[in-house]
N, C-alpha and C. Protein backbone atom coordinates (compact mmCIF):
# COMPACT_ATOMS: atom_id res chain seq x y z
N UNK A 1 -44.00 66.31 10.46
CA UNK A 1 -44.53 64.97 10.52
C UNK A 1 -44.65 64.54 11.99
N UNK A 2 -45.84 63.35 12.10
CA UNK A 2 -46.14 63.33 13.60
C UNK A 2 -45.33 62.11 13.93
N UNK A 3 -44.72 62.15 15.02
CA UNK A 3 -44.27 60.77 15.56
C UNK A 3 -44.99 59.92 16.20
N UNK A 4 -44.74 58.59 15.44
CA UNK A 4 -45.84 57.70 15.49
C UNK A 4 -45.38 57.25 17.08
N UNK A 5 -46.04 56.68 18.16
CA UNK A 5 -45.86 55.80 19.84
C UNK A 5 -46.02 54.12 18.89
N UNK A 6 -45.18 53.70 19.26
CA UNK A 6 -45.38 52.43 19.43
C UNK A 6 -46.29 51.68 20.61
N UNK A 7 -47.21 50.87 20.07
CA UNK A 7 -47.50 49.76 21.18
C UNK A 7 -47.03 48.77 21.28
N UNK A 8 -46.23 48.11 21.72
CA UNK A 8 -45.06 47.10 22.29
C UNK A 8 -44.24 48.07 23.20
N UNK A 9 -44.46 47.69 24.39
CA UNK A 9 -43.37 48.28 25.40
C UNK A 9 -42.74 47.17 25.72
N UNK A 10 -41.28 47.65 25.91
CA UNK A 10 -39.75 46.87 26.73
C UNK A 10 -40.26 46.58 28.14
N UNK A 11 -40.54 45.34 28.51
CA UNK A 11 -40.54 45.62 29.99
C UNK A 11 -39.18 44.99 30.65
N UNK A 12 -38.51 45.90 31.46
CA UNK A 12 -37.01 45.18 32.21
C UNK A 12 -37.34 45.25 33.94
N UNK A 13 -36.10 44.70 34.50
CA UNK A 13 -36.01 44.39 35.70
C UNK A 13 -37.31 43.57 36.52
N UNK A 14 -37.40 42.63 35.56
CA UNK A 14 -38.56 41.84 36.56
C UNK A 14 -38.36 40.70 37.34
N UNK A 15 -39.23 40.51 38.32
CA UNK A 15 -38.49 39.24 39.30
C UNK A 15 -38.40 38.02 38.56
N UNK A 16 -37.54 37.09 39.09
CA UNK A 16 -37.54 36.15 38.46
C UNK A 16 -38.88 35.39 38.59
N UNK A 17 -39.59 35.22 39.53
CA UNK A 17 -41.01 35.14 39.85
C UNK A 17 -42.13 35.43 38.56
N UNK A 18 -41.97 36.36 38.10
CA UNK A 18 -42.94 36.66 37.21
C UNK A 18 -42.93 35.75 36.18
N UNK A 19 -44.49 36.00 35.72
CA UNK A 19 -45.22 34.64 34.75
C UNK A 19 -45.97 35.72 33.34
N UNK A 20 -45.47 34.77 32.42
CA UNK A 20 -46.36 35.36 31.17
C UNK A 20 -47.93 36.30 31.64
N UNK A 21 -48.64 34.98 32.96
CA UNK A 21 -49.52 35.70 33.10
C UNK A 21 -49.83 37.06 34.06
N UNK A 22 -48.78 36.90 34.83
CA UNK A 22 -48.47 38.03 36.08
C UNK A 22 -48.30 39.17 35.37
N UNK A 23 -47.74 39.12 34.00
CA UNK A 23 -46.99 40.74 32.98
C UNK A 23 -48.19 40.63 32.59
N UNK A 24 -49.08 40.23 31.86
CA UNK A 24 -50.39 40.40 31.63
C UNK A 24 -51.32 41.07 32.71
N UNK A 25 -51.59 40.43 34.12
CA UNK A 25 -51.92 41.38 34.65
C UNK A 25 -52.01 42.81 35.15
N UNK A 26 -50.30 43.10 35.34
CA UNK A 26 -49.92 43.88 35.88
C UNK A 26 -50.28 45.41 34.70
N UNK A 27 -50.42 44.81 33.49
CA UNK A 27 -50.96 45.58 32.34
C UNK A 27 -52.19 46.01 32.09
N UNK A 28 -52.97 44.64 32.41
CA UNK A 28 -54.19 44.70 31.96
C UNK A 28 -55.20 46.11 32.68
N UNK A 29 -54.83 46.69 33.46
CA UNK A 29 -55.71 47.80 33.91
C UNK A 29 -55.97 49.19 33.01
N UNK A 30 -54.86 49.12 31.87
CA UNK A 30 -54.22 50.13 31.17
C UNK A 30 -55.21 50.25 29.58
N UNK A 31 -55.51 48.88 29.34
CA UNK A 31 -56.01 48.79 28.24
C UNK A 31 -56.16 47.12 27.31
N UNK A 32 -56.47 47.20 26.15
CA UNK A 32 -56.79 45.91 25.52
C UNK A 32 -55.02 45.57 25.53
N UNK A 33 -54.89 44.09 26.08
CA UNK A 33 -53.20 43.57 25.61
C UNK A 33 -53.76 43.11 24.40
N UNK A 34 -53.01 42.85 23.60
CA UNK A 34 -52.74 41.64 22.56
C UNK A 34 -51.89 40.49 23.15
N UNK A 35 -50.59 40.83 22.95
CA UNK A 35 -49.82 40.13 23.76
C UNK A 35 -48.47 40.38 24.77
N UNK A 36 -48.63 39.59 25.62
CA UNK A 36 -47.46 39.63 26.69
C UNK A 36 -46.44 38.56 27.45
N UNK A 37 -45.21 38.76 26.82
CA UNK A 37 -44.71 37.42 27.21
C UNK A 37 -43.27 37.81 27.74
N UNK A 38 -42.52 36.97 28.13
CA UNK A 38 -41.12 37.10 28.75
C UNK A 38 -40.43 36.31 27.63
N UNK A 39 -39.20 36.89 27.88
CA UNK A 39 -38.19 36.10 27.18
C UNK A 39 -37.44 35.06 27.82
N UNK A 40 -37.25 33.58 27.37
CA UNK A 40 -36.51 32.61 28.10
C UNK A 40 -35.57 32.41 27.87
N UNK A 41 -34.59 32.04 29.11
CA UNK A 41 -33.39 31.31 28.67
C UNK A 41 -33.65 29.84 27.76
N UNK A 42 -32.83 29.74 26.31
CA UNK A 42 -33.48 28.35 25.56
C UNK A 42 -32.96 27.53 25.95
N UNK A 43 -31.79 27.55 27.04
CA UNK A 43 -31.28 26.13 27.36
C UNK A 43 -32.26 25.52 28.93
N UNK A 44 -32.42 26.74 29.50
CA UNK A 44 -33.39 26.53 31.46
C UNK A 44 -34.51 26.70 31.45
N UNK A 45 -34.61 27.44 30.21
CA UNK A 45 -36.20 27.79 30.35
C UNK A 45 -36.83 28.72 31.24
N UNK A 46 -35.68 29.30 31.99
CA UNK A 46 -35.95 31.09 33.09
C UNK A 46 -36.05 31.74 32.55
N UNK A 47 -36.80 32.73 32.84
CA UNK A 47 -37.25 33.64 32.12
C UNK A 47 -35.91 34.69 32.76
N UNK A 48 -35.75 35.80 31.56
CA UNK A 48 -34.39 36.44 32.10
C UNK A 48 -34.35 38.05 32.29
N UNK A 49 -35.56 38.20 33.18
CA UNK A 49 -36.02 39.13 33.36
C UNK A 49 -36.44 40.32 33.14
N UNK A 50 -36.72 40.26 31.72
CA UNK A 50 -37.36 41.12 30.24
C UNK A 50 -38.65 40.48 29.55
N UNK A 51 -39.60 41.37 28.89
CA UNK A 51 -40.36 40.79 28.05
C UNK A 51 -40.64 42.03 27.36
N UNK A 52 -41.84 41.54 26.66
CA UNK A 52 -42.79 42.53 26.11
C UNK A 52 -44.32 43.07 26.25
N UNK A 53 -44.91 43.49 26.00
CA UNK A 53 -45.50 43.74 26.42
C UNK A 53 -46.66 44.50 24.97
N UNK A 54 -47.64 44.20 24.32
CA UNK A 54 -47.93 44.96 23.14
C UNK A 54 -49.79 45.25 23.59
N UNK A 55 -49.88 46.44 23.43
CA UNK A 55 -51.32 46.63 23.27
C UNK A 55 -51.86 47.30 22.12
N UNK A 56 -53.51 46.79 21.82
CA UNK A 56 -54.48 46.89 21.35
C UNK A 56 -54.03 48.53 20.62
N UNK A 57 -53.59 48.91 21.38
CA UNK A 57 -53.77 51.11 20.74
C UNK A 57 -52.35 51.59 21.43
N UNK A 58 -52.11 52.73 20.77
CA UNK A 58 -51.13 53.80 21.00
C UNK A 58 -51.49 54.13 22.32
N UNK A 59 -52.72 55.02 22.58
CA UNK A 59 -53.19 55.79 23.63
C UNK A 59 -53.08 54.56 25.25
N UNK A 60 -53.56 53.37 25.29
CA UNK A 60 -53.73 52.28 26.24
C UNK A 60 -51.49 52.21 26.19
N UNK A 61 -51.07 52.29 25.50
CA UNK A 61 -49.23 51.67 25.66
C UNK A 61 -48.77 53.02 26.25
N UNK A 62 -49.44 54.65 25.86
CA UNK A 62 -49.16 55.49 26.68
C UNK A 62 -49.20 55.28 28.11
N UNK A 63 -50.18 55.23 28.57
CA UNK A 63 -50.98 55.29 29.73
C UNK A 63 -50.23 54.87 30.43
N UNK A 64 -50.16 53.42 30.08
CA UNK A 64 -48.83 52.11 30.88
C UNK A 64 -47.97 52.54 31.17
N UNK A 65 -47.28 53.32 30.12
CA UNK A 65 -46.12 53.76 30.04
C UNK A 65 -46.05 54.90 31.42
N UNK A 66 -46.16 55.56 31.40
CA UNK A 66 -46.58 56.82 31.78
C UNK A 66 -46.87 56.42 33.64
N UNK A 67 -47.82 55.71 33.83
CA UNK A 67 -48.42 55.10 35.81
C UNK A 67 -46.89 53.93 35.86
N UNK A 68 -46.33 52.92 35.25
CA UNK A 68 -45.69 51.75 35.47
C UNK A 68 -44.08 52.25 35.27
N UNK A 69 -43.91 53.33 34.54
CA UNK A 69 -42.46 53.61 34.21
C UNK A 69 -41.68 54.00 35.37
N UNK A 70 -40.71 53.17 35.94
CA UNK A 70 -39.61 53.24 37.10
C UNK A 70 -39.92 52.25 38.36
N UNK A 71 -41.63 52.22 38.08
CA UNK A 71 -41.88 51.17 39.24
C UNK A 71 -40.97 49.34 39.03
């Protein structure tokens, strides 16, 4: 049986700087996003330097994966 790739990648260690739309960019060269967002603190509203990250196809969440992984 084939193992399926998920599209939703973990994204960690990001500056506190980064914006829903900045993780969107930094993606968008890779392929169609669906969606991309950070996770907030619910009491500050900082983002806590994780999100997600989900695209359109398997092959486009490779790719990402693959040029962005360690940077």
């Amino acid at each position: 049986m084939a193992k399926r790739f998920a599209t939703q990648l973990f994204v960690s260690r990001l500056s506190a700087y980064t914006t829903d739309r900045s993780l969107r960019q930094l993606f968008s060269p890779f392929g169609q996003i669906k969606d991309a967002r950070l996770i907030r603190d619910p009491e500050t509203q900082r983002p806590k330097g994780f999100g997600f990250v989900t695209f359109e196809s398997e092959d486009d969440a490779q790719k990402a994966l693959k040029s962005l992984d360690g940077r």
